[in-house]
Protein backbone atom coordinates (compact mmCIF):
# COMPACT_ATOMS: atom_id res chain seq x y z
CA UNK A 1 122.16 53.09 53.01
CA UNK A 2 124.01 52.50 56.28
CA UNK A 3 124.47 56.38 56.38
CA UNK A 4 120.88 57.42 55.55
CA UNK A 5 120.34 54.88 58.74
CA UNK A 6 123.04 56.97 61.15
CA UNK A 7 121.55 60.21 59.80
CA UNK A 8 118.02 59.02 60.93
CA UNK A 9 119.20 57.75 64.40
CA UNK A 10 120.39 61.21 64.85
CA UNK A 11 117.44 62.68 64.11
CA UNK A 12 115.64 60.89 66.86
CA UNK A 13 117.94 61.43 69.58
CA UNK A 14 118.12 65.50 68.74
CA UNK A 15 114.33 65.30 68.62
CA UNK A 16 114.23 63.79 71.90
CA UNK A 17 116.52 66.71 73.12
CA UNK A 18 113.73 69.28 71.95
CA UNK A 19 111.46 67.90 73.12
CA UNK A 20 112.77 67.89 76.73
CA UNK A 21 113.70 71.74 76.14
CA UNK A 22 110.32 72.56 74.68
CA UNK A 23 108.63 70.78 77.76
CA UNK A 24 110.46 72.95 79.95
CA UNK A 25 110.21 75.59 78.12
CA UNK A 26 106.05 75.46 78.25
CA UNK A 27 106.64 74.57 81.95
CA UNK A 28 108.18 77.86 82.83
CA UNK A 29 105.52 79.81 80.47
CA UNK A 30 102.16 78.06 82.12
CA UNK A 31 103.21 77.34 85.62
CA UNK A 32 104.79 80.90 85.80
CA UNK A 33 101.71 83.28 84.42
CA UNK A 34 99.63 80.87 87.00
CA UNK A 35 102.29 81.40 90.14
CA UNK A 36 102.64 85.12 89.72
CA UNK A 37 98.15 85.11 88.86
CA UNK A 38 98.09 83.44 92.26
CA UNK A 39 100.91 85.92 94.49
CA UNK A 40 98.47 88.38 92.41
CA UNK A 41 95.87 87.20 94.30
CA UNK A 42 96.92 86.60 97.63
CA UNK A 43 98.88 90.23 97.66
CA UNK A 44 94.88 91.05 97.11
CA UNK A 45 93.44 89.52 99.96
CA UNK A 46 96.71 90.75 102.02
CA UNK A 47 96.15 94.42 101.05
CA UNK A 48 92.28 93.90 101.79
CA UNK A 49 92.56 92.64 105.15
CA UNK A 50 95.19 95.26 106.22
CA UNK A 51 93.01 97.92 105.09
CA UNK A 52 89.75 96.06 106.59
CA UNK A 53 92.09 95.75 109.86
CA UNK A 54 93.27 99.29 109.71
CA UNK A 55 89.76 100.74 109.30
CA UNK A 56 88.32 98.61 112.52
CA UNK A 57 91.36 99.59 114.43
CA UNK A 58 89.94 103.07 114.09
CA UNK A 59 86.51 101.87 115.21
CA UNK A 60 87.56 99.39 117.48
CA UNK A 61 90.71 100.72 119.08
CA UNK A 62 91.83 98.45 121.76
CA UNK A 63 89.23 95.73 120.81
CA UNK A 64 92.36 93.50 118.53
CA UNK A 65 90.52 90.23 118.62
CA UNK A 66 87.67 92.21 116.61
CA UNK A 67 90.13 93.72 114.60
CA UNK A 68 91.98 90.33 114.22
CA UNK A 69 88.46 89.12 112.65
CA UNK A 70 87.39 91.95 110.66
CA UNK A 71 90.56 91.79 108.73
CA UNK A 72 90.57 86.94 108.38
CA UNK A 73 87.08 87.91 106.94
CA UNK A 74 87.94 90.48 104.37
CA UNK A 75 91.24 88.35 103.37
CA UNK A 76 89.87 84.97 103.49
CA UNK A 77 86.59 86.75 101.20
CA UNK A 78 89.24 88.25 98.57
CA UNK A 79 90.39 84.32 98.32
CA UNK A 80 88.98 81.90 95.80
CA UNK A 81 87.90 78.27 97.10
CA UNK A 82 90.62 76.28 95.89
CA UNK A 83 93.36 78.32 97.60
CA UNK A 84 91.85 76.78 100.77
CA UNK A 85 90.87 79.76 102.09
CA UNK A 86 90.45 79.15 106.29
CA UNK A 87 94.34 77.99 106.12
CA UNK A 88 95.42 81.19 103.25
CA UNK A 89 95.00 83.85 106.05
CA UNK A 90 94.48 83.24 109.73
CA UNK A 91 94.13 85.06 113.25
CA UNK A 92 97.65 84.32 113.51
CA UNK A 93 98.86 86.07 110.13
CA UNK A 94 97.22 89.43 111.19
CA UNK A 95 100.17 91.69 113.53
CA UNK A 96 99.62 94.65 115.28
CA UNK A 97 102.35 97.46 114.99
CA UNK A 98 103.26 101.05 116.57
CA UNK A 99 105.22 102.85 114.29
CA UNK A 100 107.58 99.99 113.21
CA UNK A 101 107.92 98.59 116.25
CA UNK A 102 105.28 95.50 117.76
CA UNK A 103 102.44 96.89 119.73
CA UNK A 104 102.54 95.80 123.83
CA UNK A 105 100.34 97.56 126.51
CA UNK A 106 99.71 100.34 123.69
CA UNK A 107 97.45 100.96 120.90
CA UNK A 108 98.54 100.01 118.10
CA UNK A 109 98.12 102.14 114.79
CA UNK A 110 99.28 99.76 112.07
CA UNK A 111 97.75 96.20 110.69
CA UNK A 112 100.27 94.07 108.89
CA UNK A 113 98.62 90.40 107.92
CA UNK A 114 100.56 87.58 105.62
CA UNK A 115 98.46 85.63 103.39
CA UNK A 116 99.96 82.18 102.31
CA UNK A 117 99.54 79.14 100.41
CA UNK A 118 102.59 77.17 101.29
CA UNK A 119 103.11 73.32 102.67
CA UNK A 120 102.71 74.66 106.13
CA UNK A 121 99.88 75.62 105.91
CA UNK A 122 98.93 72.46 104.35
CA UNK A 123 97.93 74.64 100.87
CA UNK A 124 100.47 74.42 98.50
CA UNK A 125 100.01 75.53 94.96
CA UNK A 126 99.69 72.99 92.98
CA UNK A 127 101.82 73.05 89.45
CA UNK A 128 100.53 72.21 86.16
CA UNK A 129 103.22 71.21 83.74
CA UNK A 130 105.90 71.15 86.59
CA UNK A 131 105.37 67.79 87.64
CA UNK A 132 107.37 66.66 84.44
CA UNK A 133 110.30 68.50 85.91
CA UNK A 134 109.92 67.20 89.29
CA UNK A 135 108.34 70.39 90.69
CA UNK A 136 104.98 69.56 92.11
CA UNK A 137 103.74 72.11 94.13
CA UNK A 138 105.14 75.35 95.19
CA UNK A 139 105.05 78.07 98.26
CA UNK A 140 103.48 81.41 97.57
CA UNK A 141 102.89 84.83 99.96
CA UNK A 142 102.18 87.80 100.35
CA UNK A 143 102.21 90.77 102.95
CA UNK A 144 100.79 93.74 103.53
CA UNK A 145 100.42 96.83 106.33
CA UNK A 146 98.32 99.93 106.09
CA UNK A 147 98.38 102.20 109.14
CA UNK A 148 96.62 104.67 110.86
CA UNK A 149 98.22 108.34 110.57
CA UNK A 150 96.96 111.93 111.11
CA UNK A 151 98.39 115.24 110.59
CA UNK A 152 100.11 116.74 113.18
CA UNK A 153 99.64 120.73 111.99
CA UNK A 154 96.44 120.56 113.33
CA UNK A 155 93.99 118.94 115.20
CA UNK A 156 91.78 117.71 112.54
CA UNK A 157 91.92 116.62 109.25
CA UNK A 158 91.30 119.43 106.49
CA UNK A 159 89.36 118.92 103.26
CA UNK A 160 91.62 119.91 100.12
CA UNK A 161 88.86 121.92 98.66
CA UNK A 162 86.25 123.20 101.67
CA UNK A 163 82.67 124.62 100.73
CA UNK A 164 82.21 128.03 100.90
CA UNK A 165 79.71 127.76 103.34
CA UNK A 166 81.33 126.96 106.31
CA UNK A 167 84.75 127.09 107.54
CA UNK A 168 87.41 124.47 109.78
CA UNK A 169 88.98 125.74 112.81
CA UNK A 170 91.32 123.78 114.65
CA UNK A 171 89.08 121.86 117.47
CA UNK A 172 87.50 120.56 114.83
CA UNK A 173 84.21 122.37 115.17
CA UNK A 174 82.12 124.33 112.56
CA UNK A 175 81.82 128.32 112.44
């Protein structure tokens, strides 16, 4: 009897012992998939605002405030609700570039923005099973640049496959 007793104290404690594991274990699967579904989101909104910015850099060309804008409002829009979205990407995460260098006095030709949900920003993502590990929250971000570029051969841009009925010559006008 007294061993039956051991056995089933044993039992207990190694059943304890998987548990822990198994908690972990389901903490790493859950929180996980929903950290890398978030940086899937915010690399998202970074790529759309860098392209947004990019595209109004064409338009705007030395106007940066309304590029600045143009690309908040197509990050912050590719942003759900709960990722707080006025603190996710701000004027100040959107960087002007030329070549790889930052733009001064010139015009720039690349957009590079950072979206973020970290403490700092007062955002954090917030953890669902990691709280029984001690991890509450955790920082995410994401960057992204997309430039402006155009072929130096010739003056314009060529279509891969022109109609036939009209031809490109290099100041850009039609023959």
């Amino acid at each position: 009897m007294d061993t039956t007793r051991r056995q089933a104290g044993s039992v207990v404690i190694f059943s304890a012992l998987i548990m822990v594991v198994l908690a972990a274990m389901a903490t790493l699967a859950v929180d996980y998939g929903f950290l890398q579904y978030k940086r899937s989101q915010l690399q998202t909104a970074a790529d759309a605002a860098a392209l947004a910015g990019a595209a109004d850099l064409l338009r705007s060309g030395d106007n940066l405030t309304a590029v600045k804008g143009t690309a908040v409002r197509y990050g912050q829009t590719n942003l759900g609700e709960q990722d707080v979205v006025a603190s996710a990407v701000t004027t100040d995460d959107v960087e002007f570039y030329t070549g790889d260098a930052p733009a001064a006095g010139v015009t720039p030709d690349t957009v590079k923005v950072t979206a973020g949900r970290t403490s700092g920003r007062g955002n954090p993502v917030d953890m669902f099973l990691g709280p029984l590990l001690g991890w509450n929250t955790q920082d995410l971000s994401a960057r992204a640049s997309a430039s402006l570029f155009c072929s130096n051969q010739t003056k314009c841009l060529k279509p891969w496959a022109p109609p036939a009925k009209f031809t490109w010559n290099d100041t850009g006008n039609l023959v």
